[in-house]
C-alpha atoms as a PDB file:
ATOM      1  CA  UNK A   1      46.171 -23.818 -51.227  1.00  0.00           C
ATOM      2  CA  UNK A   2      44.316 -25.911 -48.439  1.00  0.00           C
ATOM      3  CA  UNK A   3      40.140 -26.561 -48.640  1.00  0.00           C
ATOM      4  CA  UNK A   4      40.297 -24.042 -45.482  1.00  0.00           C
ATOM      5  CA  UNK A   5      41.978 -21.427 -47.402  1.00  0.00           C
ATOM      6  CA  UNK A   6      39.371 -21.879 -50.658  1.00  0.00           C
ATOM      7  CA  UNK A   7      36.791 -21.607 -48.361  1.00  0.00           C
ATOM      8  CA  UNK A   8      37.620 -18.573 -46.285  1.00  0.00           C
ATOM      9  CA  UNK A   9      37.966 -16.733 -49.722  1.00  0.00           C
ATOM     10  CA  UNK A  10      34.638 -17.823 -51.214  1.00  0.00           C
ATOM     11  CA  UNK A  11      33.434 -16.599 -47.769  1.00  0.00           C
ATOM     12  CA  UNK A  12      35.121 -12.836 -48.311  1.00  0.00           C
ATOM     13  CA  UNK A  13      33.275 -13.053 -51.674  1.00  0.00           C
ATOM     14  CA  UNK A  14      29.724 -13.591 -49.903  1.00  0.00           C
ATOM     15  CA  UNK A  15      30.104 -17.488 -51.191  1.00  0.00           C
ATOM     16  CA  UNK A  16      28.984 -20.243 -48.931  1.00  0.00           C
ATOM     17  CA  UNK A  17      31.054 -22.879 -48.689  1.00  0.00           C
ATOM     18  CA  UNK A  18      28.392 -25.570 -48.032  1.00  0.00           C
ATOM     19  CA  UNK A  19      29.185 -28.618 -49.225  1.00  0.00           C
ATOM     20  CA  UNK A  20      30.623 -27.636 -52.405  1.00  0.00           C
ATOM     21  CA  UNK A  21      34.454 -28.850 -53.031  1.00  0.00           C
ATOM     22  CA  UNK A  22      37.564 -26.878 -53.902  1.00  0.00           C
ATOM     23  CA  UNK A  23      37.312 -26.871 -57.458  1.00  0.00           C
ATOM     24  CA  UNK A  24      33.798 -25.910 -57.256  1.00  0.00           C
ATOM     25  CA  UNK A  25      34.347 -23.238 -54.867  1.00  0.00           C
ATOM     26  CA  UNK A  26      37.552 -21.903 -56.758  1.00  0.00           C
ATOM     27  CA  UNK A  27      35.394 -22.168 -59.688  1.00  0.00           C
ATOM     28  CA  UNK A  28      32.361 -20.150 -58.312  1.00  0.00           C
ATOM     29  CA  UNK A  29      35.478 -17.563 -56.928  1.00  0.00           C
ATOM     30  CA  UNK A  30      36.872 -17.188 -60.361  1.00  0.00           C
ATOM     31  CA  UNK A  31      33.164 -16.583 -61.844  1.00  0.00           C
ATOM     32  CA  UNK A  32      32.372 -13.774 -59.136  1.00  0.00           C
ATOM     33  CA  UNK A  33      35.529 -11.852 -59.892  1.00  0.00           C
ATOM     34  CA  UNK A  34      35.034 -11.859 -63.644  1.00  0.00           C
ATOM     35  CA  UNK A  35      37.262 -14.623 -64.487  1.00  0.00           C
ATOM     36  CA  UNK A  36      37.170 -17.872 -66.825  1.00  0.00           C
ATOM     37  CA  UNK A  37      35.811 -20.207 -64.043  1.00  0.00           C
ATOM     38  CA  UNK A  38      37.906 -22.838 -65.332  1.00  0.00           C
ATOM     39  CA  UNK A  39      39.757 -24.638 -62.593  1.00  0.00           C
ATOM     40  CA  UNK A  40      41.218 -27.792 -63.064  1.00  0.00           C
ATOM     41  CA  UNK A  41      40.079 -27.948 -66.826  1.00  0.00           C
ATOM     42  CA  UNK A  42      44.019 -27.810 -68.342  1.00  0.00           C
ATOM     43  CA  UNK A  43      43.894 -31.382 -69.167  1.00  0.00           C
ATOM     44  CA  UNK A  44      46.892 -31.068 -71.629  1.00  0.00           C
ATOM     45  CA  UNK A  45      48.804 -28.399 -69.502  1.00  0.00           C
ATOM     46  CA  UNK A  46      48.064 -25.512 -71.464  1.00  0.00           C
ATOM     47  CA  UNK A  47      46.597 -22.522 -69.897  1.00  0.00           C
ATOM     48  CA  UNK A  48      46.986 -18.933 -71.293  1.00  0.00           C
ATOM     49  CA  UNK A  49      45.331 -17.326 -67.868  1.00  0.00           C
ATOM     50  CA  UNK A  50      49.155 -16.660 -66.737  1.00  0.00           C
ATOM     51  CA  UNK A  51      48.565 -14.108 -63.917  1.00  0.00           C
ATOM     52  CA  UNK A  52      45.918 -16.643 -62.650  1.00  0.00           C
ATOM     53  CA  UNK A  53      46.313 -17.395 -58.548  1.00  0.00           C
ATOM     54  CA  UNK A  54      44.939 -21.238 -58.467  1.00  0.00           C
ATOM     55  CA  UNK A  55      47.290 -22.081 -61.694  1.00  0.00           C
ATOM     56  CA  UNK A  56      49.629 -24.210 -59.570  1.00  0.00           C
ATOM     57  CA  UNK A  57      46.970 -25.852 -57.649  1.00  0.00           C
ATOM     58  CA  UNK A  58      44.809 -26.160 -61.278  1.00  0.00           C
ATOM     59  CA  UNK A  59      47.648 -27.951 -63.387  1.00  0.00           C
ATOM     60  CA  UNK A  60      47.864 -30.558 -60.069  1.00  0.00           C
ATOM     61  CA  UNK A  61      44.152 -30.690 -60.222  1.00  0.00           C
ATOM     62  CA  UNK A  62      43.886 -31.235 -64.227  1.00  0.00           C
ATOM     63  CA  UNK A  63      46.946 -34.107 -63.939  1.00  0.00           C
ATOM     64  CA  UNK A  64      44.997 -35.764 -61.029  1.00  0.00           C
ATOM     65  CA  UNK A  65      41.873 -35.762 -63.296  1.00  0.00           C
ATOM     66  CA  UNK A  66      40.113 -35.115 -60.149  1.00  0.00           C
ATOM     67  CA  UNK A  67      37.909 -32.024 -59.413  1.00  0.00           C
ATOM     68  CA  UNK A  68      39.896 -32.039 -55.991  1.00  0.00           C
END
């Protein structure tokens, strides 16, 4: 999912964008709709949050080591 994307969802969920990044807004996403905010935080590729939307984008993240 592009930065673009990320941040036309944070915006549905009365989040501004700003300056934050994608993790942080996917993060801040996750938070608001009651979820683990832990994006890119499966640094051993283990994540039981199966039905999760970002999990594809999060595993990339975690291998990266970067908060993207």
């Amino acid at each position: 999912m592009t930065l673009k994307d990320v941040q036309r969802m944070a915006k549905l969920q009365s989040i501004d964008p700003g300056m934050l990044s994608k993790a942080e807004l996917i993060r801040a996403i996750q938070k608001i709709e009651g979820n683990f905010d832990c994006f890119a935080t499966a640094y051993d590729g283990v994540c039981d949050q199966t039905g999760c939307i970002w999990r594809e984008d999060c595993f990339e993240a975690s291998r990266r080591g970067s908060p993207s």
